[in-house]
N, C-alpha and C. Protein backbone atom coordinates (compact mmCIF):
# COMPACT_ATOMS: atom_id res chain seq x y z
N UNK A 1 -27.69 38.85 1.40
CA UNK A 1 -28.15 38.02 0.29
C UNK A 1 -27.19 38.14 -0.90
N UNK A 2 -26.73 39.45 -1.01
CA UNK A 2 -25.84 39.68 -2.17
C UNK A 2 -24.63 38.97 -2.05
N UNK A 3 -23.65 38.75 -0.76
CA UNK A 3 -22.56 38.03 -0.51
C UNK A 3 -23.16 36.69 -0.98
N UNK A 4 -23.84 36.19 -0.47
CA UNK A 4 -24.46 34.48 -0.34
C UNK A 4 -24.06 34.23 -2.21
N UNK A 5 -24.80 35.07 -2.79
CA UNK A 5 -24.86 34.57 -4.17
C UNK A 5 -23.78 35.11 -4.96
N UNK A 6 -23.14 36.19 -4.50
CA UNK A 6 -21.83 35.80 -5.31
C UNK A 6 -20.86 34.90 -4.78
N UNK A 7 -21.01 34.40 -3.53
CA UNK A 7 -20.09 32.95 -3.17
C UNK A 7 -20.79 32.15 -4.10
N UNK A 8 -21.59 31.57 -4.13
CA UNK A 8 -22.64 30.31 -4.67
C UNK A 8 -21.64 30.87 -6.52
N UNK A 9 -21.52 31.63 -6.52
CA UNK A 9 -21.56 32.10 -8.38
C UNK A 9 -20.00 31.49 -8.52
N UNK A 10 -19.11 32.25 -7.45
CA UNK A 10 -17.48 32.01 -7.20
C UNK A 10 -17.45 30.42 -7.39
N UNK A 11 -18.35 29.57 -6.20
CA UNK A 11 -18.17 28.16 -6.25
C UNK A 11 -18.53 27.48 -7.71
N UNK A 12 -19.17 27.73 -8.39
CA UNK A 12 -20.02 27.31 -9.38
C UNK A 12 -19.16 26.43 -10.50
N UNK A 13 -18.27 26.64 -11.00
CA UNK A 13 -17.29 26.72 -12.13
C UNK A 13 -16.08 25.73 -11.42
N UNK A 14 -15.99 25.53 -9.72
CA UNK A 14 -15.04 24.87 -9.29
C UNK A 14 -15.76 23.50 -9.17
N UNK A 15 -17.38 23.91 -9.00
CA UNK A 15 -17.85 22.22 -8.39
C UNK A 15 -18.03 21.64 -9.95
N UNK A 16 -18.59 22.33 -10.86
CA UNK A 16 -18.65 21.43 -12.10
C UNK A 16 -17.47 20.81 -12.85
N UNK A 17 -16.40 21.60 -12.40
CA UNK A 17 -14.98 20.71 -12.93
C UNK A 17 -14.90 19.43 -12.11
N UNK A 18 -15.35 19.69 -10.49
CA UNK A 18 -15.44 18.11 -9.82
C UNK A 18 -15.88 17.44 -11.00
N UNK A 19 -17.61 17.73 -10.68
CA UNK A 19 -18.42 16.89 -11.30
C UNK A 19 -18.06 15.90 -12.81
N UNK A 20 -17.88 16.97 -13.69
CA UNK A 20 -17.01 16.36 -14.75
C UNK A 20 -15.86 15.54 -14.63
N UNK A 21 -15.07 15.62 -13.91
CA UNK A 21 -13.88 14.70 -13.31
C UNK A 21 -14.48 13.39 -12.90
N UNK A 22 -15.21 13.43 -12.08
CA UNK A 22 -16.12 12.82 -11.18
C UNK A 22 -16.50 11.63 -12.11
N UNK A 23 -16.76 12.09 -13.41
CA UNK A 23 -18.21 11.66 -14.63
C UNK A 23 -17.44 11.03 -15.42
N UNK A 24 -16.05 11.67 -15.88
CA UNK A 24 -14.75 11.25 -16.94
C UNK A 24 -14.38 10.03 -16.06
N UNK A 25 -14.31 9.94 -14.67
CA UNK A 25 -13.18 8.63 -14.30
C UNK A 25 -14.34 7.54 -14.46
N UNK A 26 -15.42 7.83 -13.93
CA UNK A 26 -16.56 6.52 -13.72
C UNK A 26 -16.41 5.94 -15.14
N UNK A 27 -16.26 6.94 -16.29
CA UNK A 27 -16.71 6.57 -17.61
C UNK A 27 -15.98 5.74 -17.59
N UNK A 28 -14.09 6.20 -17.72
CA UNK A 28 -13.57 5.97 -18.59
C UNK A 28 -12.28 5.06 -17.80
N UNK A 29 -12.86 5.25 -16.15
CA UNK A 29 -11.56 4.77 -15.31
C UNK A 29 -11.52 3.49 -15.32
N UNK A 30 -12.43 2.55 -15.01
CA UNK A 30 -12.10 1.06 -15.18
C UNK A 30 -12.55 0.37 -16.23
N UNK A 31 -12.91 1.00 -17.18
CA UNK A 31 -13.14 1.18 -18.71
C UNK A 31 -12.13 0.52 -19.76
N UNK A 32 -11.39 1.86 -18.94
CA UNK A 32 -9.66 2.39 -20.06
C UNK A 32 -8.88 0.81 -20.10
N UNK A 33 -8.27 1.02 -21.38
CA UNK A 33 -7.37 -0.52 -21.81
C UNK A 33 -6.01 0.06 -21.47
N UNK A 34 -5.24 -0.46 -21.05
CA UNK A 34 -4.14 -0.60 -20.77
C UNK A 34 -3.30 -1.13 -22.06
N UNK A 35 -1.54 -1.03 -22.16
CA UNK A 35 -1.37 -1.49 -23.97
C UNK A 35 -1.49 -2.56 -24.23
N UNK A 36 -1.54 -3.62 -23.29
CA UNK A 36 -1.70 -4.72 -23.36
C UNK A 36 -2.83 -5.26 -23.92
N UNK A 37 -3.92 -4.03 -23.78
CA UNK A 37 -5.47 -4.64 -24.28
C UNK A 37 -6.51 -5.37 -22.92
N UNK A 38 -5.93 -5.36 -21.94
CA UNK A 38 -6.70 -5.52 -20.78
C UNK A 38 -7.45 -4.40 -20.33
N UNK A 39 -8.95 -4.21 -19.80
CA UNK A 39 -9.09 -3.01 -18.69
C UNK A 39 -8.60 -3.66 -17.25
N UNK A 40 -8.71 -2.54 -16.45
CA UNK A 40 -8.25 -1.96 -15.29
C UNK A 40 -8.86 -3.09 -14.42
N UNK A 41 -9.97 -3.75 -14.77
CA UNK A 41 -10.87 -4.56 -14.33
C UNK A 41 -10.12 -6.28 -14.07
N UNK A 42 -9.65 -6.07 -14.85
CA UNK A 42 -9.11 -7.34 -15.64
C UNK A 42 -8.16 -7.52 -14.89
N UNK A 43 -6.98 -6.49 -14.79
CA UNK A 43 -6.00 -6.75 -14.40
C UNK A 43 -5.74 -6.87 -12.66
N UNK A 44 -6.91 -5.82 -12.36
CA UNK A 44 -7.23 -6.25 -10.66
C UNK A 44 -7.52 -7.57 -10.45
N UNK A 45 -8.47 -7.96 -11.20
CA UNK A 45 -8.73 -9.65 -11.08
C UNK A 45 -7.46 -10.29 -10.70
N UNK A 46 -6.96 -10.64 -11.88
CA UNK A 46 -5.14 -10.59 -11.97
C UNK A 46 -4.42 -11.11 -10.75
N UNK A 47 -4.49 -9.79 -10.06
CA UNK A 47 -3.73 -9.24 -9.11
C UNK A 47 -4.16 -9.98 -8.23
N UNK A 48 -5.24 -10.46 -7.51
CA UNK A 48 -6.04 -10.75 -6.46
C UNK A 48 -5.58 -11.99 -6.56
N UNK A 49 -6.26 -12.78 -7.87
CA UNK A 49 -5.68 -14.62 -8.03
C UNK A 49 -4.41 -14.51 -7.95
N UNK A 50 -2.97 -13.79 -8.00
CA UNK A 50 -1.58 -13.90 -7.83
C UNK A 50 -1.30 -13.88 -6.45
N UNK A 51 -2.12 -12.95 -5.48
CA UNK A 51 -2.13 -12.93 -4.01
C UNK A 51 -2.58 -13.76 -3.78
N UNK A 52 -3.46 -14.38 -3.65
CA UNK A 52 -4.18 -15.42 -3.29
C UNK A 52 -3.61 -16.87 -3.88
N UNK A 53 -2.49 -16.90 -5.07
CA UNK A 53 -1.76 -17.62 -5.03
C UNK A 53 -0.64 -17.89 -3.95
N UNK A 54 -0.04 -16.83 -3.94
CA UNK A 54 0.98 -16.34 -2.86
C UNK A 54 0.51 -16.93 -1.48
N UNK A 55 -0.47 -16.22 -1.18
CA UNK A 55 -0.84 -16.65 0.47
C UNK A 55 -1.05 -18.40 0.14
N UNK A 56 -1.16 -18.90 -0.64
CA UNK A 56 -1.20 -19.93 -0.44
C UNK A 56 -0.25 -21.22 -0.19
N UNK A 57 1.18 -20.53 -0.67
CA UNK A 57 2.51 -20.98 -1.20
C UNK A 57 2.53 -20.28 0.58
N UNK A 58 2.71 -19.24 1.20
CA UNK A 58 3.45 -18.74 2.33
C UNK A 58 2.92 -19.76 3.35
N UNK A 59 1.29 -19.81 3.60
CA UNK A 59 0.90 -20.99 4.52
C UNK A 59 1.12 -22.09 4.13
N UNK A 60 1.58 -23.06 3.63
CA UNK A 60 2.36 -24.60 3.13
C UNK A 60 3.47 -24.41 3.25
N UNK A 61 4.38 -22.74 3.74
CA UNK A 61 5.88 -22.64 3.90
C UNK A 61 5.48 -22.55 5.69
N UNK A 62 4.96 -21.89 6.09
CA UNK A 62 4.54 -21.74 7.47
C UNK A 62 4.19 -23.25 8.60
N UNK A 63 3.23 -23.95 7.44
CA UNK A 63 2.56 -24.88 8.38
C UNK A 63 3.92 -25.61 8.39
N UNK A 64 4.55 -26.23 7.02
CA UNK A 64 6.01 -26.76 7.26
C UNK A 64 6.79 -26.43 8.18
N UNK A 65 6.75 -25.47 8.19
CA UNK A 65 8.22 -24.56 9.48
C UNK A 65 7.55 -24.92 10.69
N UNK A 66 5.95 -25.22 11.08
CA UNK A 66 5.67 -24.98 12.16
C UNK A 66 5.73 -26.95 12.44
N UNK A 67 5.45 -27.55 11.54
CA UNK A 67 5.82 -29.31 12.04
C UNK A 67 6.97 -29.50 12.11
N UNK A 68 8.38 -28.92 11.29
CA UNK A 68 9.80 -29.07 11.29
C UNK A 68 9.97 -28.49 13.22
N UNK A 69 9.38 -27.48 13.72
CA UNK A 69 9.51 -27.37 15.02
C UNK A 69 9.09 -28.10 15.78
N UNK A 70 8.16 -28.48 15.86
CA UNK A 70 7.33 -29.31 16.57
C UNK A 70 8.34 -31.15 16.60
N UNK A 71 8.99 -31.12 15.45
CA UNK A 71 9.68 -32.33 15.41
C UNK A 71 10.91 -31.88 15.89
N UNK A 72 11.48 -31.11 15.70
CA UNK A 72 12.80 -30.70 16.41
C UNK A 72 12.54 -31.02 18.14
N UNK A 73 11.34 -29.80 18.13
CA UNK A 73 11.15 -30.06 20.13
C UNK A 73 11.24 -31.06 20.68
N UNK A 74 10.56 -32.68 20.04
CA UNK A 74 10.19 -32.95 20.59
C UNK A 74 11.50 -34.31 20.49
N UNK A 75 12.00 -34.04 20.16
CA UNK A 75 13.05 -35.02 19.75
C UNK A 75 14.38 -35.29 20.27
């Protein structure tokens, strides 16, 4: 019993630094402004509509390449 609880005592001080870590990012992680004045939130948004621009520009380069073949073959 005596080992058990001085492990539990040893762990004690390591899990509450998690916890606090844990507590600081939720707060402050997609929170936090960037210098621009955006959060973290914002700028993922961002990111997603620029990909999703992208994939959209690559398939209209794709479907092209794939009728420019299709007219080559058959010609």
């Amino acid at each position: 019993m005596k080992d058990w609880m001085g492990l539990v005592v040893a762990w004690v001080p390591f899990l509450v630094l998690i916890v606090a870590w844990f507590w600081f990012s939720r707060r402050n992680g997609m929170q936090a402004r960037s210098s621009s004045g955006t959060t973290l939130i914002e700028l993922y948004a961002q990111q997603v509509e620029e990909t999703r621009r992208m994939n959209q520009f690559l398939e209209r380069i794709a479907t092209s390449m794939e009728k420019r073949e299709r007219i080559g073959s058959s010609g």
